[in-house]
C-alpha atoms as a PDB file:
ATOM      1  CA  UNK A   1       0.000   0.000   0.000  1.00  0.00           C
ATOM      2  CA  UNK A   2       1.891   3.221  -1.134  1.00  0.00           C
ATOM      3  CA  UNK A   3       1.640   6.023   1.438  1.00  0.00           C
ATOM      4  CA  UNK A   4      -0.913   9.314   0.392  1.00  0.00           C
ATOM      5  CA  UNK A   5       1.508  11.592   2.666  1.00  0.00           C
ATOM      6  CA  UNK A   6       4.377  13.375   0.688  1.00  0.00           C
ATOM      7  CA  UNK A   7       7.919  12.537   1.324  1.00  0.00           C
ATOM      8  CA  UNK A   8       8.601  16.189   2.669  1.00  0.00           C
ATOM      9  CA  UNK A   9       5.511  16.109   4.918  1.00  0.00           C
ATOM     10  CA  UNK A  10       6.501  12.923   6.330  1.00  0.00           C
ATOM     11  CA  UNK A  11      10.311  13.300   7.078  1.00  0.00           C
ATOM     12  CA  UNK A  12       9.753  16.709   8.658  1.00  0.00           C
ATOM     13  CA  UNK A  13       9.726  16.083  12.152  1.00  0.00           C
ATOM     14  CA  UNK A  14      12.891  13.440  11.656  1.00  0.00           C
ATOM     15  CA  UNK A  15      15.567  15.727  13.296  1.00  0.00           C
ATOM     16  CA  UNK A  16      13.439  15.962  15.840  1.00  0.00           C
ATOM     17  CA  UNK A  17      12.056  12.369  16.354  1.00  0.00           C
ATOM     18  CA  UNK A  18      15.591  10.408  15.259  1.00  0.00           C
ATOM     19  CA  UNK A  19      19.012  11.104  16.855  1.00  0.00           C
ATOM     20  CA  UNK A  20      22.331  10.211  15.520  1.00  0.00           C
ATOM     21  CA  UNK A  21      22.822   7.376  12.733  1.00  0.00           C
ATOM     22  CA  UNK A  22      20.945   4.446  13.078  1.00  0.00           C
ATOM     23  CA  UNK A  23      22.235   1.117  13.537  1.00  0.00           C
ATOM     24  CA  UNK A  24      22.241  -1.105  10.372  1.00  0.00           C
ATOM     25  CA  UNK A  25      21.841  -4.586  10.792  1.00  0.00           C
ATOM     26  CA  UNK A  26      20.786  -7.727   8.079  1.00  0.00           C
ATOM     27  CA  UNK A  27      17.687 -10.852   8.174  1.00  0.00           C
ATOM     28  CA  UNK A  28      19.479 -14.111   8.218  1.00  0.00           C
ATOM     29  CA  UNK A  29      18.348 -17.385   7.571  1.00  0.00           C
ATOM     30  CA  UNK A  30      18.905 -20.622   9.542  1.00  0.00           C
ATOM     31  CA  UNK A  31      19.766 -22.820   6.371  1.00  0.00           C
ATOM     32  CA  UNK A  32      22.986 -23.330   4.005  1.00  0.00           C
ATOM     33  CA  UNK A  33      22.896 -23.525   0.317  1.00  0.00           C
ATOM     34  CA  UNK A  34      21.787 -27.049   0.181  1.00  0.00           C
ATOM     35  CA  UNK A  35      18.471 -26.402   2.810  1.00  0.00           C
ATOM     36  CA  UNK A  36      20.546 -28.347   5.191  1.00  0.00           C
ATOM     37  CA  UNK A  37      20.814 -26.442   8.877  1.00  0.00           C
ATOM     38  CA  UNK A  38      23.781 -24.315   9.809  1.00  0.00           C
ATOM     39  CA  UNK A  39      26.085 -24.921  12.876  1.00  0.00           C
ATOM     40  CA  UNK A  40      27.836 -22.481  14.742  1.00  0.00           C
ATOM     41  CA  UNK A  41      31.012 -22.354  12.243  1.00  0.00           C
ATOM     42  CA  UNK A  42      28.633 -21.384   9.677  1.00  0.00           C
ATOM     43  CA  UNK A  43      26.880 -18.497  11.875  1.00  0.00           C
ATOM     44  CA  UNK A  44      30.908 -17.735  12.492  1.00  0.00           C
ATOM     45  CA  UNK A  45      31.585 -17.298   8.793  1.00  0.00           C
ATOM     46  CA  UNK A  46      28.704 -15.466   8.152  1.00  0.00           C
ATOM     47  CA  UNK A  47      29.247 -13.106  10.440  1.00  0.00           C
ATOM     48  CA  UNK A  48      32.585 -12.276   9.450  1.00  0.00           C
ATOM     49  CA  UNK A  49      31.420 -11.839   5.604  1.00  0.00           C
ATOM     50  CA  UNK A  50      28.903  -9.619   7.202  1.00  0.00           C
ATOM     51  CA  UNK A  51      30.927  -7.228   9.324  1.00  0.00           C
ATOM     52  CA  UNK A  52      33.773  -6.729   6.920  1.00  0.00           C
ATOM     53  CA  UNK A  53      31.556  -6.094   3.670  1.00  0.00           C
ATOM     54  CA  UNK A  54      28.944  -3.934   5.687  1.00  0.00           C
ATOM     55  CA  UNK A  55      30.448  -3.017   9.547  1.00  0.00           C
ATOM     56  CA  UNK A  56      26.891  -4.141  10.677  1.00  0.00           C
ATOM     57  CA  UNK A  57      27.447  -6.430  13.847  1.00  0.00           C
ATOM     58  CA  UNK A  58      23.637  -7.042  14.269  1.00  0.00           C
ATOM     59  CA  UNK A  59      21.193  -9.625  12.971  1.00  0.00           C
ATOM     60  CA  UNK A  60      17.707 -11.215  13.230  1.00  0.00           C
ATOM     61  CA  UNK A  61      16.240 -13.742  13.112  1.00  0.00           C
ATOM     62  CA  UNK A  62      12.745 -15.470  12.808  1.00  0.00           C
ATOM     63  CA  UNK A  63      12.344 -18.949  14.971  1.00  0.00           C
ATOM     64  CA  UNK A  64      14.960 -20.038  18.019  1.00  0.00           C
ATOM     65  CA  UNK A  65      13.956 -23.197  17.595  1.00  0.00           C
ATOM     66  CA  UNK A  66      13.921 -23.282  13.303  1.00  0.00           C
ATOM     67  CA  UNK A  67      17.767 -25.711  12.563  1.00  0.00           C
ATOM     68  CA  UNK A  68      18.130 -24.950  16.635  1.00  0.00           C
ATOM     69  CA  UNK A  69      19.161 -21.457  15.736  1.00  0.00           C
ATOM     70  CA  UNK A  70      19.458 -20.035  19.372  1.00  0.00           C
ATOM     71  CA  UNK A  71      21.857 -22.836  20.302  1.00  0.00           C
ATOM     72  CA  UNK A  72      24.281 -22.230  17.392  1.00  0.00           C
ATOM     73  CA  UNK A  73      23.744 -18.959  16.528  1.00  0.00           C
ATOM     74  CA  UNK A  74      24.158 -17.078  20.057  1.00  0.00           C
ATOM     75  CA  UNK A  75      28.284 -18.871  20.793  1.00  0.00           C
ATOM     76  CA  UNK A  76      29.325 -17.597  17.079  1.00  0.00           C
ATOM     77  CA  UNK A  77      27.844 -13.964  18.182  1.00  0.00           C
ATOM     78  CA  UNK A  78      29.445 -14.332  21.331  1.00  0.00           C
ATOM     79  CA  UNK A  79      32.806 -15.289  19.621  1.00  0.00           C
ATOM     80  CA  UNK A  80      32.284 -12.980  16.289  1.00  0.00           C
ATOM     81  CA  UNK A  81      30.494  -9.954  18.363  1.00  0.00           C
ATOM     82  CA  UNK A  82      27.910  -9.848  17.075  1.00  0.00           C
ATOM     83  CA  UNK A  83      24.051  -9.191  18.414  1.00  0.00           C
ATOM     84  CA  UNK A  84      21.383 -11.054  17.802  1.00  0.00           C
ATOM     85  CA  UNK A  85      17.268 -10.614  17.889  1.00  0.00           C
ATOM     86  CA  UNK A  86      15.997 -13.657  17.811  1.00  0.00           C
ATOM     87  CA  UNK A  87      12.171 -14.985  17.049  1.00  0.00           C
ATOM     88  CA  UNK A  88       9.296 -16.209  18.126  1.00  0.00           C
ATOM     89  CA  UNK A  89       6.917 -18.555  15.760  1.00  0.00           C
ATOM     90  CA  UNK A  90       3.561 -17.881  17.576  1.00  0.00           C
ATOM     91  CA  UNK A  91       1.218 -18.686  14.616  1.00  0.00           C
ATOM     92  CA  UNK A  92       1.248 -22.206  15.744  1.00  0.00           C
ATOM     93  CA  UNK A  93       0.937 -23.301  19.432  1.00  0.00           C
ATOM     94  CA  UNK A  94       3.795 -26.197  19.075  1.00  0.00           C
ATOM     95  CA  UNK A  95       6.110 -23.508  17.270  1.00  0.00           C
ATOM     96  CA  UNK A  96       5.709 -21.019  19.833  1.00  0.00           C
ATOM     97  CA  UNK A  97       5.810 -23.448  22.700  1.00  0.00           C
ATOM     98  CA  UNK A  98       9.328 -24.691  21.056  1.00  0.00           C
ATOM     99  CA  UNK A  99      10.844 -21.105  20.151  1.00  0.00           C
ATOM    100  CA  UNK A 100       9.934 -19.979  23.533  1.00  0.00           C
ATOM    101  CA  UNK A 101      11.323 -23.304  25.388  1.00  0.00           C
ATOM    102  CA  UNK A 102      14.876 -22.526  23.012  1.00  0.00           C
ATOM    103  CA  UNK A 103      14.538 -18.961  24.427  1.00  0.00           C
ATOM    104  CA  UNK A 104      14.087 -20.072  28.131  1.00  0.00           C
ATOM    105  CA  UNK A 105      17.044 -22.514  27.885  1.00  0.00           C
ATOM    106  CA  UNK A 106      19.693 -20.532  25.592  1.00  0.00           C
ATOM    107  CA  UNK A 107      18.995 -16.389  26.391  1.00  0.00           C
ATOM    108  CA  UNK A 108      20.127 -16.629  30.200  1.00  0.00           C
ATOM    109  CA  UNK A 109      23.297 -18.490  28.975  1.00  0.00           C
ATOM    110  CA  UNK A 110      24.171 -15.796  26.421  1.00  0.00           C
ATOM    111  CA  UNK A 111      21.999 -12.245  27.911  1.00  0.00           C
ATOM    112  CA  UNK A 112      24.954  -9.936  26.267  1.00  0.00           C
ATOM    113  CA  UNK A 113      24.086 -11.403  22.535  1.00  0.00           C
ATOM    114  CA  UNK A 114      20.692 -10.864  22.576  1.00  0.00           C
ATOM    115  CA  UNK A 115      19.720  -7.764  21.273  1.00  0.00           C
ATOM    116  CA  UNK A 116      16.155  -8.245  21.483  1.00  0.00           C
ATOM    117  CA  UNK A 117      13.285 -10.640  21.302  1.00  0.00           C
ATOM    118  CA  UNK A 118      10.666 -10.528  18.159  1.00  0.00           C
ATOM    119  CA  UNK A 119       7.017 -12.827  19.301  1.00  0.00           C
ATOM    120  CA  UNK A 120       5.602 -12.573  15.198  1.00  0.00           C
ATOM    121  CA  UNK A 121       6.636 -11.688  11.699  1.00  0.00           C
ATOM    122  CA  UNK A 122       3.771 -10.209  10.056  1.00  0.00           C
ATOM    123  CA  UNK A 123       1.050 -11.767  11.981  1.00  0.00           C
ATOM    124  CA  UNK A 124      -0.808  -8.714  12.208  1.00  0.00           C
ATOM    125  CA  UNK A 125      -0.794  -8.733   8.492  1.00  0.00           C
ATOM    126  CA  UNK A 126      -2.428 -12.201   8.012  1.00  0.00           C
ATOM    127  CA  UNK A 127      -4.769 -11.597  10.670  1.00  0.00           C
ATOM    128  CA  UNK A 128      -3.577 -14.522  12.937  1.00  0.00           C
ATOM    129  CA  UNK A 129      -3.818 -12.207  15.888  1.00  0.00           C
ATOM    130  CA  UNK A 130      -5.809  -9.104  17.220  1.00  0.00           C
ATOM    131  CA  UNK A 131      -3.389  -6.251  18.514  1.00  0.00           C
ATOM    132  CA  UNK A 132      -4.484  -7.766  22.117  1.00  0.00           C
ATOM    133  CA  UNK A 133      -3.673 -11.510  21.306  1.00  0.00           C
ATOM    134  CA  UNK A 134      -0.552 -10.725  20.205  1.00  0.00           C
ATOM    135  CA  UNK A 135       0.221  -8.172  23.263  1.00  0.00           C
ATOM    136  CA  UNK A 136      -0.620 -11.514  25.182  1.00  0.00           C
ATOM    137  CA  UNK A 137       2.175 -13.524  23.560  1.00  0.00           C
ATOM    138  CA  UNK A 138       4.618 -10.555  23.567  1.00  0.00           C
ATOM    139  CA  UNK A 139       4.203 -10.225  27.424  1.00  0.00           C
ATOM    140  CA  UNK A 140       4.106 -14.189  27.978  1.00  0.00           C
ATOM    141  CA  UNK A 141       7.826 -14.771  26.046  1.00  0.00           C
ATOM    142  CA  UNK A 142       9.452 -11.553  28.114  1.00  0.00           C
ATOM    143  CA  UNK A 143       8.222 -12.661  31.055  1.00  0.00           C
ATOM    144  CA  UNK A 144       9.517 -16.311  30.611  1.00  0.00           C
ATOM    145  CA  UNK A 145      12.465 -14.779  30.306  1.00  0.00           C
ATOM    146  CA  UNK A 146      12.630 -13.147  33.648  1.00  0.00           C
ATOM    147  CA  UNK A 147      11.129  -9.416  32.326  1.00  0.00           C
ATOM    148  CA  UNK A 148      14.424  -8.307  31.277  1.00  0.00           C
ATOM    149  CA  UNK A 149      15.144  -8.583  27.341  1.00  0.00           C
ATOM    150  CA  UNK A 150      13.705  -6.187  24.918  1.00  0.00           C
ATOM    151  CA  UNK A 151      10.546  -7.963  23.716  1.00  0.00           C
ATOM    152  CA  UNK A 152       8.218  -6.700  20.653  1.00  0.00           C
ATOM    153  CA  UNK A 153       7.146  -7.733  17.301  1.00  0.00           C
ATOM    154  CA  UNK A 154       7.845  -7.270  13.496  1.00  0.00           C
ATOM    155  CA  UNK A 155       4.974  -6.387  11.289  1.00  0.00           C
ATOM    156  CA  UNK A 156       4.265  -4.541   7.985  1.00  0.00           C
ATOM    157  CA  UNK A 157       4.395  -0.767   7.894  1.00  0.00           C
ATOM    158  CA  UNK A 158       1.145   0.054   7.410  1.00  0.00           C
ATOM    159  CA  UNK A 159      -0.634  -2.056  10.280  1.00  0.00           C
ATOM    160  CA  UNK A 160       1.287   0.411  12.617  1.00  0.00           C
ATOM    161  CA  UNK A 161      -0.158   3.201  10.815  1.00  0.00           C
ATOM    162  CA  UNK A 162      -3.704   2.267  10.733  1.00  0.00           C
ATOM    163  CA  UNK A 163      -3.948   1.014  14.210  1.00  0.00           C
ATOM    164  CA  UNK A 164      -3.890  -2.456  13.987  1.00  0.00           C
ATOM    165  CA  UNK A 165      -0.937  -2.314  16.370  1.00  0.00           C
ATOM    166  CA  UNK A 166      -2.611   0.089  18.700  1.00  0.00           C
ATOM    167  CA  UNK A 167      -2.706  -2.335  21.519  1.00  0.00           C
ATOM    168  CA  UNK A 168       0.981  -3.202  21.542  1.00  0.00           C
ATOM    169  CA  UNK A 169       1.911   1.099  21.609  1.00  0.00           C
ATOM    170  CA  UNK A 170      -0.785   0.991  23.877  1.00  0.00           C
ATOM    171  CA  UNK A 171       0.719  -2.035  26.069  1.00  0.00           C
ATOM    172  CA  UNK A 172       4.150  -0.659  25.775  1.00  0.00           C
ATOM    173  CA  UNK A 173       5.787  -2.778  24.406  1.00  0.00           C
ATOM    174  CA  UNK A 174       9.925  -2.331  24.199  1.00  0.00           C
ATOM    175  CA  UNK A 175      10.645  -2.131  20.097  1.00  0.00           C
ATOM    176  CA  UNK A 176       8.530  -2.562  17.345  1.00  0.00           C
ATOM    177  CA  UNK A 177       9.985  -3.745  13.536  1.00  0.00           C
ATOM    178  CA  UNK A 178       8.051  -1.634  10.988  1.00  0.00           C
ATOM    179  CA  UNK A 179       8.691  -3.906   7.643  1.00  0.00           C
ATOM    180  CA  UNK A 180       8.399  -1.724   4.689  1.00  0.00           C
ATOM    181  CA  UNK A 181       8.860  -3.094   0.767  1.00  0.00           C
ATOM    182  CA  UNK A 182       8.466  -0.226  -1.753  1.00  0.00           C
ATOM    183  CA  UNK A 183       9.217  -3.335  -4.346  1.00  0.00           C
ATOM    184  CA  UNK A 184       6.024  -5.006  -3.070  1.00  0.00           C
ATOM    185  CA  UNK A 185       4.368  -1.643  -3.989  1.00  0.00           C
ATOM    186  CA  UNK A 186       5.099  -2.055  -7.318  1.00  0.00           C
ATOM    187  CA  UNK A 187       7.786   1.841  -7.223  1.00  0.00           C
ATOM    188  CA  UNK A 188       9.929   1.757 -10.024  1.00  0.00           C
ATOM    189  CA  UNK A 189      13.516   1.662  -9.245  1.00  0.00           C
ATOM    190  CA  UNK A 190      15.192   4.782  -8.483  1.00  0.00           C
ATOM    191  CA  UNK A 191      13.464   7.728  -6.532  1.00  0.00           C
ATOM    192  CA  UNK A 192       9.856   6.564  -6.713  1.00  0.00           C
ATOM    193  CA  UNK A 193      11.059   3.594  -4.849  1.00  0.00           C
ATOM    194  CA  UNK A 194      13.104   5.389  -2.077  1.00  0.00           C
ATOM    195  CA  UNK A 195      10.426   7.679  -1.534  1.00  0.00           C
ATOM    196  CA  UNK A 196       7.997   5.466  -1.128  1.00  0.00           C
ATOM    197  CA  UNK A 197       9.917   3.565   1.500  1.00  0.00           C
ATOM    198  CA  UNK A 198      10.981   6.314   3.169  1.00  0.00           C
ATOM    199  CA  UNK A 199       7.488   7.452   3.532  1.00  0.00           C
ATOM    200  CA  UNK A 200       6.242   4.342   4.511  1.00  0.00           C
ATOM    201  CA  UNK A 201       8.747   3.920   7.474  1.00  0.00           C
ATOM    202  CA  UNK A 202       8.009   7.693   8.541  1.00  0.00           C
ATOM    203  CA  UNK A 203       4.359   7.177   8.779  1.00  0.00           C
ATOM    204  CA  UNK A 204       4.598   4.106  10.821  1.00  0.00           C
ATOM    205  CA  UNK A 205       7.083   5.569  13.472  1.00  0.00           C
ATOM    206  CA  UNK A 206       4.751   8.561  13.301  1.00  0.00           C
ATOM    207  CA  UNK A 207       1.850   6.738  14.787  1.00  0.00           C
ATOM    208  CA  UNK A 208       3.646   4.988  17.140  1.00  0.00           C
ATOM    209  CA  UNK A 209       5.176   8.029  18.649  1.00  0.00           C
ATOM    210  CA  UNK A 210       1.835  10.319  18.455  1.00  0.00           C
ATOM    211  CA  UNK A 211       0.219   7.155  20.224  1.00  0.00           C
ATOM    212  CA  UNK A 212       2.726   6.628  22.683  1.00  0.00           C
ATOM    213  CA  UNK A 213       3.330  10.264  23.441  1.00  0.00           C
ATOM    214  CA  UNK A 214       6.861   9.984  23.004  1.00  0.00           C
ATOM    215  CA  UNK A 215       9.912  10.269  20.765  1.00  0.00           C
ATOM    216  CA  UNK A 216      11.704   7.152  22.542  1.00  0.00           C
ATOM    217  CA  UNK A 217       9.876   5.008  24.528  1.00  0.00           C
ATOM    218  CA  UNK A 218       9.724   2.693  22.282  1.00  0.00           C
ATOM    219  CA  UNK A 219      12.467   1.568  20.327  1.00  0.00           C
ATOM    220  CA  UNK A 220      11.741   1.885  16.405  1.00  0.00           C
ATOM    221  CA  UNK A 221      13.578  -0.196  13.891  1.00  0.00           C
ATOM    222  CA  UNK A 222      12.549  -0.929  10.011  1.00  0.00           C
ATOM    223  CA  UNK A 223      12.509  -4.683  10.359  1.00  0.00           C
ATOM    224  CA  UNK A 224      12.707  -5.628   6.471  1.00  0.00           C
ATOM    225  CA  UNK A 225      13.287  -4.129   3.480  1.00  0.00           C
ATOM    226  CA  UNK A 226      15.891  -4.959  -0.008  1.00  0.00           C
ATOM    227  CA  UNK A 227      15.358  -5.347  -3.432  1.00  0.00           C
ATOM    228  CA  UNK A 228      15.626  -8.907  -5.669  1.00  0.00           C
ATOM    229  CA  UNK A 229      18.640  -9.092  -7.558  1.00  0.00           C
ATOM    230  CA  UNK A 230      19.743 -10.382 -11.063  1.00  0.00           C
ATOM    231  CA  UNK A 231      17.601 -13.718 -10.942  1.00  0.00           C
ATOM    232  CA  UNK A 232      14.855 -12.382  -9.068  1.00  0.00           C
ATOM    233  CA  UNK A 233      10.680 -11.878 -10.300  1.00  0.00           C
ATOM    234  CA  UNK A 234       9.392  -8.022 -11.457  1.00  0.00           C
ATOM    235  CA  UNK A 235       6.784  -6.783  -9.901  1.00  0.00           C
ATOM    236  CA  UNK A 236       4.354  -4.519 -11.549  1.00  0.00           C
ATOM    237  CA  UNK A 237       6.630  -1.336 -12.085  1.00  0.00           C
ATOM    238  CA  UNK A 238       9.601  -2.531  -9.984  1.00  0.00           C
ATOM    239  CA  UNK A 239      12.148  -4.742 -11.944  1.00  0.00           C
ATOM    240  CA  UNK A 240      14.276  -6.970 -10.068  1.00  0.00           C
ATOM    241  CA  UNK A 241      18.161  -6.797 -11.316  1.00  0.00           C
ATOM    242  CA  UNK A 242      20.963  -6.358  -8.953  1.00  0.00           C
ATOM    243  CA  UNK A 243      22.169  -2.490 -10.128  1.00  0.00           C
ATOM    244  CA  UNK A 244      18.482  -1.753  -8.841  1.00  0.00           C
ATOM    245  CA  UNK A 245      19.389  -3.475  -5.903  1.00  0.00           C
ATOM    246  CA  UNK A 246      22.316  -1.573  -5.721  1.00  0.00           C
ATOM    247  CA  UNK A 247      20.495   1.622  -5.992  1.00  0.00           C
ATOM    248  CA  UNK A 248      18.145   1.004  -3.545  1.00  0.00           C
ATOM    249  CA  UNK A 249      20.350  -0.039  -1.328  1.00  0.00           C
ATOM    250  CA  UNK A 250      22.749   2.546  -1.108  1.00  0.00           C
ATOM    251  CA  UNK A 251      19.569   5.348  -1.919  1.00  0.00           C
ATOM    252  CA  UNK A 252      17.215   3.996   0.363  1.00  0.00           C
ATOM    253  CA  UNK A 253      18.295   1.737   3.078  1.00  0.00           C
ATOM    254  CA  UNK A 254      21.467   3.606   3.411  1.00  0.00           C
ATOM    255  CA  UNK A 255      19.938   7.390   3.585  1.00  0.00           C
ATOM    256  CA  UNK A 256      17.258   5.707   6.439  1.00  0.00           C
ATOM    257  CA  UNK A 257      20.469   5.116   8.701  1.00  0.00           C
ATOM    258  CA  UNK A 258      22.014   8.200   7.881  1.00  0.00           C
ATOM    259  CA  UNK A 259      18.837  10.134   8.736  1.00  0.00           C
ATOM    260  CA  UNK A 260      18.847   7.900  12.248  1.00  0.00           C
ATOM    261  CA  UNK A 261      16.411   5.376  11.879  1.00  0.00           C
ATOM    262  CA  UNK A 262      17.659   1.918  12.691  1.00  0.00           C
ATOM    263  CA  UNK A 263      17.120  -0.510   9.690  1.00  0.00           C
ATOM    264  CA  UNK A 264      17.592  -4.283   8.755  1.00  0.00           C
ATOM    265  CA  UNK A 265      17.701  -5.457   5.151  1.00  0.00           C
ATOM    266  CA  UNK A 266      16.577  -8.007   3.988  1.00  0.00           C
ATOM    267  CA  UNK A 267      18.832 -10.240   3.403  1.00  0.00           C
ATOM    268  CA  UNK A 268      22.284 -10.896   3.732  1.00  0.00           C
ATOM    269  CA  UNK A 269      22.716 -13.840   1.688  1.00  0.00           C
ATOM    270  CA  UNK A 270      20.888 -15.579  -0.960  1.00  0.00           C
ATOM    271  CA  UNK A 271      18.922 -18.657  -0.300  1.00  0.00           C
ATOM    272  CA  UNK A 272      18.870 -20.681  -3.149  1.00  0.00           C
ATOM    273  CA  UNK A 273      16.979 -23.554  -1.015  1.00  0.00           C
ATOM    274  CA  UNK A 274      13.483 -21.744  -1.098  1.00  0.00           C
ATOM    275  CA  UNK A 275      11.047 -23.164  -3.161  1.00  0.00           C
ATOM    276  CA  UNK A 276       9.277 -20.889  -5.763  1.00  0.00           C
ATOM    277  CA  UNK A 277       6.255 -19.144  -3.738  1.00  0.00           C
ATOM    278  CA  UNK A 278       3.363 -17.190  -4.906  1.00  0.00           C
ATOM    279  CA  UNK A 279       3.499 -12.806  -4.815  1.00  0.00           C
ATOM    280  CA  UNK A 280       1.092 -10.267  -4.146  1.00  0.00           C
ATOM    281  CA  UNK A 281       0.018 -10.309  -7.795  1.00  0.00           C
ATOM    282  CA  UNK A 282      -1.124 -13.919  -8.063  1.00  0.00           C
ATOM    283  CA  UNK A 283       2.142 -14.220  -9.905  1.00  0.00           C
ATOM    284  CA  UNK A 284       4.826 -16.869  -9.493  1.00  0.00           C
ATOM    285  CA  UNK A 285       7.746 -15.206  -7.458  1.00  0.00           C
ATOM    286  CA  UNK A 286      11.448 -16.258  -7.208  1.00  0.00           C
ATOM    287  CA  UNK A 287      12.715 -15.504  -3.803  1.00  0.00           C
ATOM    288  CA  UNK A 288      16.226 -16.967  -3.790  1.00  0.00           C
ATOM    289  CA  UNK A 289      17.779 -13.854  -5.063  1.00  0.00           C
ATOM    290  CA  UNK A 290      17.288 -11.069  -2.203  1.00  0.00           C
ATOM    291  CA  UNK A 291      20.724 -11.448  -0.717  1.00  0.00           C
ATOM    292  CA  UNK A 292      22.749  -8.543  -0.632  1.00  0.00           C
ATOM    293  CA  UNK A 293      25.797 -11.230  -0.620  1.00  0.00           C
ATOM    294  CA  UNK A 294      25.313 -14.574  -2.731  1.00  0.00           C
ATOM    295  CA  UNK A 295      25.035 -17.825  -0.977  1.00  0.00           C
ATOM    296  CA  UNK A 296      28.637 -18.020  -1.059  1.00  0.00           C
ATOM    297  CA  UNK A 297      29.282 -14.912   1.302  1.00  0.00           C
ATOM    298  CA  UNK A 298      30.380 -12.840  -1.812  1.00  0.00           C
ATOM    299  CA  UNK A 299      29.298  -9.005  -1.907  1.00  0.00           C
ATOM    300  CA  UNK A 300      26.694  -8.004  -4.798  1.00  0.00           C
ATOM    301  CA  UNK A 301      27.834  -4.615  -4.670  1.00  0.00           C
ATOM    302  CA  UNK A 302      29.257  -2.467  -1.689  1.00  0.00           C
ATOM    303  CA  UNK A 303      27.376  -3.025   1.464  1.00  0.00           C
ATOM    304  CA  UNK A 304      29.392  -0.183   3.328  1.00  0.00           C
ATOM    305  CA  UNK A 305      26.660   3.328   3.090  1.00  0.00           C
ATOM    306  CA  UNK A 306      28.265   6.172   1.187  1.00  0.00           C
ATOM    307  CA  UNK A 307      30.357   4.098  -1.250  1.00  0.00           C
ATOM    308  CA  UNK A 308      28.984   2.511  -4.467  1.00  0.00           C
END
């Protein structure tokens, strides 16, 4: 859903709202070129190819329990440091009964790694939850885990903006992901599609500060957002190829952390694992191709802001 505020109108309370540069940090997956699971060396590697091609020392994640991913992951971010946010499955009872058991047993072991907790990717979006069932999750994973790690959620931009999340502003909650694809929009590469993410982001931290009646008390971060590269499925106006990648990247993603706002991008490396899915448009969508590295830890194009 493209945002009806301009780009001016939305960014021009940012000096005010954001502070210094925001942290930059990448999705990564739990699974190695082949779909088998990776181990802690691989988390190791991965992190190095990470923080030399980018400086980012941050990552997230989706399910603790998905290829045990809190068990390897946490000792390579320990050894590489590196933070991580990990997830929480709750769409499922058993998935968010096993995340949240990996959580109980692995966090206390490892408290300086983890950044943050995430209970839901986008639930809000499918409509598995009501703002208020989800709050309920949220506040049952932070308090299995003593009450003292940031705890939130990830969702799409636009559910923040129109209220859907109002009960987790509402039930202060500690962060809160805002994902925002301008390529799911259908912007053309270039300025149409930084503008549209930039606006989309804005108007979602917007809300939640208006709501919230404050700048900072909860901690904002643009949970996804990248660009398919060569490989990758159009959609509508916005091609996939990796020199719009490149663009976007260094255009959008890059000019959100310079303006303050803390950003992930989705993702670091291609998965070439993941079966064919379906898009927004009905249409067959390849989605193998959205690393900003190939499978083989290799860079795409600089992944450090203000080179190209």
């Amino acid at each position: 859903m493209r945002a009806g505020l301009t780009l001016a109108a939305a960014l021009a309370a940012v000096p005010a709202a954001l502070a210094a540069k925001g942290q930059m940090g990448f999705a990564l997956g739990t699974k190695k070129t082949d779909g088998s699971c990776k181990y802690q060396a691989d988390y190791e590697a991965d992190f190095d190819a990470i923080q030399s091609n980018s400086g980012a020392t941050v990552v997230r994640g989706y399910s603790a329990s998905d290829c045990n991913n809190a068990q390897y992951i946490l000792p390579a971010a320990k050894s590489k440091g590196f933070k991580v946010v990990l997830g929480v499955w709750p769409d499922v009872e058993e998935s968010f009964q096993k995340d949240k058991a990996a959580l109980v047993k692995y966090v206390p072991q490892y408290k300086d790694q983890v950044y943050a907790v995430t209970v839901g990717s986008e639930t809000l979006y499918r409509g598995n939850f009501t703002g208020e069932q989800l709050l309920e999750k949220i506040n049952d994973v932070k308090q299995a885990l003593g009450g003292d790690v940031k705890t939130g959620t990830a969702d799409s931009w636009n559910k923040y903006k129109d209220g859907t999340a109002d009960a987790l502003i509402k039930g202060g909650v500690d962060l809160l992901l805002a994902n925002g694809f301008s390529y799911w929009q259908g912007a053309a590469a270039g300025r149409d599609a930084v503008d549209v993410y930039l606006d989309d982001i804005s108007q979602a931290l917007a809300h939640i500060q208006d709501l919230s009646g404050s700048l900072d008390k909860i901690e904002f971060w643009n949970g996804e957002t990248g660009w398919p590269t060569d490989g990758g499925s159009d959609y509508e106006n916005a091609k996939a190829g990796t020199e719009n990648a490149k663009s976007f990247y260094h255009d959008g993603f890059c000019a959100a952390i310079d303006w303050g706002y803390n950003a992930f991008y989705f993702e670091a490396l291609d998965e070439p694992w993941k079966p064919q899915s379906i898009g927004d448009n009905g249409q067959p969508q390849i989605e193998t191709t959205w690393g900003a590295m190939t499978a083989d830890r290799t860079p795409k194009f600089s992944l450090k802001c203000g080179s190209s």
